[in-house]
C-alpha atoms as a PDB file:
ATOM      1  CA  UNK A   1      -3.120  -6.434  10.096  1.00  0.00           C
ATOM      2  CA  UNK A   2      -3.841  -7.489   6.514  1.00  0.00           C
ATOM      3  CA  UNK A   3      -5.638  -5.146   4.575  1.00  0.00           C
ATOM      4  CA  UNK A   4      -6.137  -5.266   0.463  1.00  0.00           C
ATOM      5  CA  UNK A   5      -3.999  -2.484  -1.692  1.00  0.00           C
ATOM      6  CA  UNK A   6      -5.590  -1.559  -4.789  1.00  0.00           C
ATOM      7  CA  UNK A   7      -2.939  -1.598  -8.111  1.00  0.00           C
ATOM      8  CA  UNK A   8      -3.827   0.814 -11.008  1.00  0.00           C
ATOM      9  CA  UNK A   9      -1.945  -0.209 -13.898  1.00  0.00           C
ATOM     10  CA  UNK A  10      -1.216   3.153 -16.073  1.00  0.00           C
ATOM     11  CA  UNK A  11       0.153   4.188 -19.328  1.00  0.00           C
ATOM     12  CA  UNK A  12       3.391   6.521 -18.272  1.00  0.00           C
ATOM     13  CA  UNK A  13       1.777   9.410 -20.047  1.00  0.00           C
ATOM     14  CA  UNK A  14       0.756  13.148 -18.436  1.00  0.00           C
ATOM     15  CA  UNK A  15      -2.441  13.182 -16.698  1.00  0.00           C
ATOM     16  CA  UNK A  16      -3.107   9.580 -16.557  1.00  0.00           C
ATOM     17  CA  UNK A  17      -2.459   9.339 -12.323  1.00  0.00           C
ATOM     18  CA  UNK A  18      -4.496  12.336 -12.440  1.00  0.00           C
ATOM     19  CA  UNK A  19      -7.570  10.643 -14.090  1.00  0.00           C
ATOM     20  CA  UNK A  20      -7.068   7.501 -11.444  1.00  0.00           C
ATOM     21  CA  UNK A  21      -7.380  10.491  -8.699  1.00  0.00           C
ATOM     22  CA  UNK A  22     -10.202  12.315  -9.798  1.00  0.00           C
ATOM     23  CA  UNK A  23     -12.540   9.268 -10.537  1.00  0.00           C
ATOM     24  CA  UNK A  24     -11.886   7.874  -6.957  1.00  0.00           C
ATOM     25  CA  UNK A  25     -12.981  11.711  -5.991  1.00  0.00           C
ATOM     26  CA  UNK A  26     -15.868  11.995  -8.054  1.00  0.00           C
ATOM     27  CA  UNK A  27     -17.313   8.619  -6.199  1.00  0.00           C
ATOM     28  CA  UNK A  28     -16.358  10.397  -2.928  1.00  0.00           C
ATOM     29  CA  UNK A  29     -13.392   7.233  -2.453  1.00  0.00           C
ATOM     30  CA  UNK A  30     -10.440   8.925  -0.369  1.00  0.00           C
ATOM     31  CA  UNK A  31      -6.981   7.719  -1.233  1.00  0.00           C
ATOM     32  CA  UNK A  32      -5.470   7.155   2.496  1.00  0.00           C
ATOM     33  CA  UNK A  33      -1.701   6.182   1.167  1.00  0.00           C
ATOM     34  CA  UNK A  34      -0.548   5.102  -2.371  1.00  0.00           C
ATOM     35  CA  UNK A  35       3.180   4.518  -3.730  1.00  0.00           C
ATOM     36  CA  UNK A  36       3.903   5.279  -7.611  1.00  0.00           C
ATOM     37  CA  UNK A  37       6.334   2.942  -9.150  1.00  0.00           C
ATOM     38  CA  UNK A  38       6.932   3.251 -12.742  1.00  0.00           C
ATOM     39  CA  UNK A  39       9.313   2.938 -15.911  1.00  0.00           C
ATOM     40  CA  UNK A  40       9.211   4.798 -19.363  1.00  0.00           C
ATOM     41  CA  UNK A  41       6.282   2.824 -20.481  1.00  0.00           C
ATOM     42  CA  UNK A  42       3.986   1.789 -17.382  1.00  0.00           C
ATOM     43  CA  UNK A  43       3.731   2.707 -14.158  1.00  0.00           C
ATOM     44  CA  UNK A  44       1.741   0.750 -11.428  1.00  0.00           C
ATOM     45  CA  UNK A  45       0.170   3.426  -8.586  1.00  0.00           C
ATOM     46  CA  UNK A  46      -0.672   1.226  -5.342  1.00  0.00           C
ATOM     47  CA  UNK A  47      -3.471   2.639  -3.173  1.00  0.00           C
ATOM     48  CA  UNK A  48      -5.156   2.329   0.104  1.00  0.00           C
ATOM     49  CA  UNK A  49      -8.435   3.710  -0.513  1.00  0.00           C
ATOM     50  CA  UNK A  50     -11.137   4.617   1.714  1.00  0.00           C
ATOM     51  CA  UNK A  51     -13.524   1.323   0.153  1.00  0.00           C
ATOM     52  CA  UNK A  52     -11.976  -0.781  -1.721  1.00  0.00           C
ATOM     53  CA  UNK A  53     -13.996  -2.697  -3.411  1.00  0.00           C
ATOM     54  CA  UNK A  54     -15.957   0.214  -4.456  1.00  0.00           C
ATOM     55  CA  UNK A  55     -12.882   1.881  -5.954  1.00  0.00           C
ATOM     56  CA  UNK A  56     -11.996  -1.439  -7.776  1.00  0.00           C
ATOM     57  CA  UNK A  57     -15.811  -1.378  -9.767  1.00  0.00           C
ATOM     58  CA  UNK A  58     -15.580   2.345 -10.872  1.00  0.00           C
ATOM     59  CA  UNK A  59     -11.974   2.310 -11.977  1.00  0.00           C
ATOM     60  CA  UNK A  60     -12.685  -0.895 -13.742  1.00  0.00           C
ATOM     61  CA  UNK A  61     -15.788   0.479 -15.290  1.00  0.00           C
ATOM     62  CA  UNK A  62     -13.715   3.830 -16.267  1.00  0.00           C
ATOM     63  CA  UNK A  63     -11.366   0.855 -18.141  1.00  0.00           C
ATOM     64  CA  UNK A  64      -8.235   1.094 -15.739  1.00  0.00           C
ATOM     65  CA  UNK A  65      -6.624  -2.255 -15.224  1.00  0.00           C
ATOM     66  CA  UNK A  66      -6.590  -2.581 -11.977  1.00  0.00           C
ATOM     67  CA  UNK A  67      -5.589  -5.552  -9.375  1.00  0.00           C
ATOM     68  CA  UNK A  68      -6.284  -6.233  -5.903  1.00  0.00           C
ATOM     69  CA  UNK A  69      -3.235  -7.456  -3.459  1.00  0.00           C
ATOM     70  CA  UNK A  70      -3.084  -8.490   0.443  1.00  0.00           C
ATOM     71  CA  UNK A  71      -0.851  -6.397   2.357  1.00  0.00           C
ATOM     72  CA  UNK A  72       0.206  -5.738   5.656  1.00  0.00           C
ATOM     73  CA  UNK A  73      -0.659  -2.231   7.640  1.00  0.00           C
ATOM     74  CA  UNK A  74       1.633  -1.709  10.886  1.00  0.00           C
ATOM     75  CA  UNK A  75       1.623   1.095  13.035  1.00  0.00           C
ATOM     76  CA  UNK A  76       4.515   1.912  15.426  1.00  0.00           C
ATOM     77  CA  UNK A  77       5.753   5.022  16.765  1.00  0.00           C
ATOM     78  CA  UNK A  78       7.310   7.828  14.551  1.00  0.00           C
ATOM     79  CA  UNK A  79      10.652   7.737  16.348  1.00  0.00           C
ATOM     80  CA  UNK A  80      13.966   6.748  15.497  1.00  0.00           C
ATOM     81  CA  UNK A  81      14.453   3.069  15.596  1.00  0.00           C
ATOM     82  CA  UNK A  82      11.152   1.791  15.484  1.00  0.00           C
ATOM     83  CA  UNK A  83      11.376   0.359  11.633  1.00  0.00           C
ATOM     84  CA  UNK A  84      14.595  -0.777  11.975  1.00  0.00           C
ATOM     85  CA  UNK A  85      13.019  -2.979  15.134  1.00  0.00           C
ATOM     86  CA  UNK A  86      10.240  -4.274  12.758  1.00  0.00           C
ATOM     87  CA  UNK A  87      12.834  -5.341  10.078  1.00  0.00           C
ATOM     88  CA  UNK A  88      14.855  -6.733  12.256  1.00  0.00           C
ATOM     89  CA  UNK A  89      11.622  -8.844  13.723  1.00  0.00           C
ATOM     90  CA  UNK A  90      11.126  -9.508  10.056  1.00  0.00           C
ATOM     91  CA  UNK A  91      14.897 -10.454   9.059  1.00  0.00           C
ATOM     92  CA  UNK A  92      15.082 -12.830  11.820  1.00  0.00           C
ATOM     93  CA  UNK A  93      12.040 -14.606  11.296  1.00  0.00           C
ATOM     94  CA  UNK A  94      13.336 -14.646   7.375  1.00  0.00           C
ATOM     95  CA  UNK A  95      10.590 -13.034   5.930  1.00  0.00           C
ATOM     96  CA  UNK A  96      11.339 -11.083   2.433  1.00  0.00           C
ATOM     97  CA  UNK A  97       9.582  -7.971   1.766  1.00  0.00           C
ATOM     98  CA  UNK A  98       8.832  -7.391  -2.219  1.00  0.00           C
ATOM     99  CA  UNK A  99       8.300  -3.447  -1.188  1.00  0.00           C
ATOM    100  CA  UNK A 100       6.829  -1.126   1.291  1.00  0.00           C
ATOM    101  CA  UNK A 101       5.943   2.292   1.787  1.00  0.00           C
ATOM    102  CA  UNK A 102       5.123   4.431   4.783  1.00  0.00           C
ATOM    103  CA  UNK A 103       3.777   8.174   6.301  1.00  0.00           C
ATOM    104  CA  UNK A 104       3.617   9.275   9.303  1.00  0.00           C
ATOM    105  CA  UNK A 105       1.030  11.119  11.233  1.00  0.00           C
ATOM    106  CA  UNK A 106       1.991  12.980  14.250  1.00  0.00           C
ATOM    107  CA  UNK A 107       3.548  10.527  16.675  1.00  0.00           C
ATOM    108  CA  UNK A 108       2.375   8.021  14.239  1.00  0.00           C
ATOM    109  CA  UNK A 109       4.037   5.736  11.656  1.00  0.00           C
ATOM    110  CA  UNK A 110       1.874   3.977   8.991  1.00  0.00           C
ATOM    111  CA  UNK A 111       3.888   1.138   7.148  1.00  0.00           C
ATOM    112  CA  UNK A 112       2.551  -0.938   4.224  1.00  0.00           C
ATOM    113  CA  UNK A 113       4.229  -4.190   3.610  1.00  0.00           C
ATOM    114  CA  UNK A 114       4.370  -6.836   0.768  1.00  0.00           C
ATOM    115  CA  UNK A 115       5.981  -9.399   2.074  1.00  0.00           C
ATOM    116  CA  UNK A 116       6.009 -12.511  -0.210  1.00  0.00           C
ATOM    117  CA  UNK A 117       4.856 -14.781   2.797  1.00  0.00           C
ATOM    118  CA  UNK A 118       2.057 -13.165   4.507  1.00  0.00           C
ATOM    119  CA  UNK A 119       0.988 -15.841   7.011  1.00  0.00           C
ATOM    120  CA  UNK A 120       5.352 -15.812   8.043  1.00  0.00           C
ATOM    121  CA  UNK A 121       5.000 -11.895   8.369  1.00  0.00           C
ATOM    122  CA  UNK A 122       2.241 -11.253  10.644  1.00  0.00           C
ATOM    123  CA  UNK A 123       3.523 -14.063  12.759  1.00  0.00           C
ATOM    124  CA  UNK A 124       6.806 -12.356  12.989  1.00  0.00           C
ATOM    125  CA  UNK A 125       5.102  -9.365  14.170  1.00  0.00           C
ATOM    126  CA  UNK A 126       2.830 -10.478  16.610  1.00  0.00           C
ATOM    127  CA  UNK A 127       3.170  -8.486  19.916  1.00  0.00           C
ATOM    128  CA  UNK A 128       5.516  -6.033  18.129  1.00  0.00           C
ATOM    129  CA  UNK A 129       2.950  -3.396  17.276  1.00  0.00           C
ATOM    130  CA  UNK A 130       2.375  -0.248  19.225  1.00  0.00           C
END
């Protein structure tokens, strides 16, 4: 399923993810999964939030650059085997995958997906989904 990510754009400075974290808070916005990438300068925290496009007008009114992006959500089970499967589905079908990042919940895996074709991706997938 395609689903938007939100993409905080930060200053790689103490307290500055912890700002992003207690703004979505404050508006009651729950942060469901988010990745931190970053380098000595910048770093760029992607987040699935609770409501999006709330969480994009109060961090952009609190001045964070911020960007919305399409991604893909998958659940499969939390076993051994089961993302190697979907990136095999994926290889096959020649689909390239910019990043991901994933967590689990009980017998539960969540995995979010940038793949650089999304249309290509979910019609790898389709019927591969637990």
């Amino acid at each position: 399923m395609t689903i938007k990510q939100v993409s905080v754009f930060l200053e790689n400075k103490t307290g500055r993810i912890n700002e992003v974290t207690k703004t979505l808070s404050q508006h009651g916005i729950n942060m469901q999964a988010f990745s931190m990438a970053e380098t000595p300068d910048f770093g760029i925290l992607r987040l699935i939030v609770s409501d999006v496009d709330k969480a994009v007008e109060i961090l952009r009114s609190a001045d964070f650059a911020v960007m919305l992006t399409d991604v893909i959500l998958l659940h499969c089970p939390n076993k051994a085997g089961a993302l190697g499967e979907i990136l095999e589905q994926l290889a096959v079908a020649d689909v390239a995958i910019e990043y991901m990042y994933a967590f689990a919940e009980g017998d539960m895996a969540n995995i979010v997906v940038r793949p650089t074709d999304i249309a290509r991706c979910e019609q790898a997938l389709v019927g591969l989904e637990a």
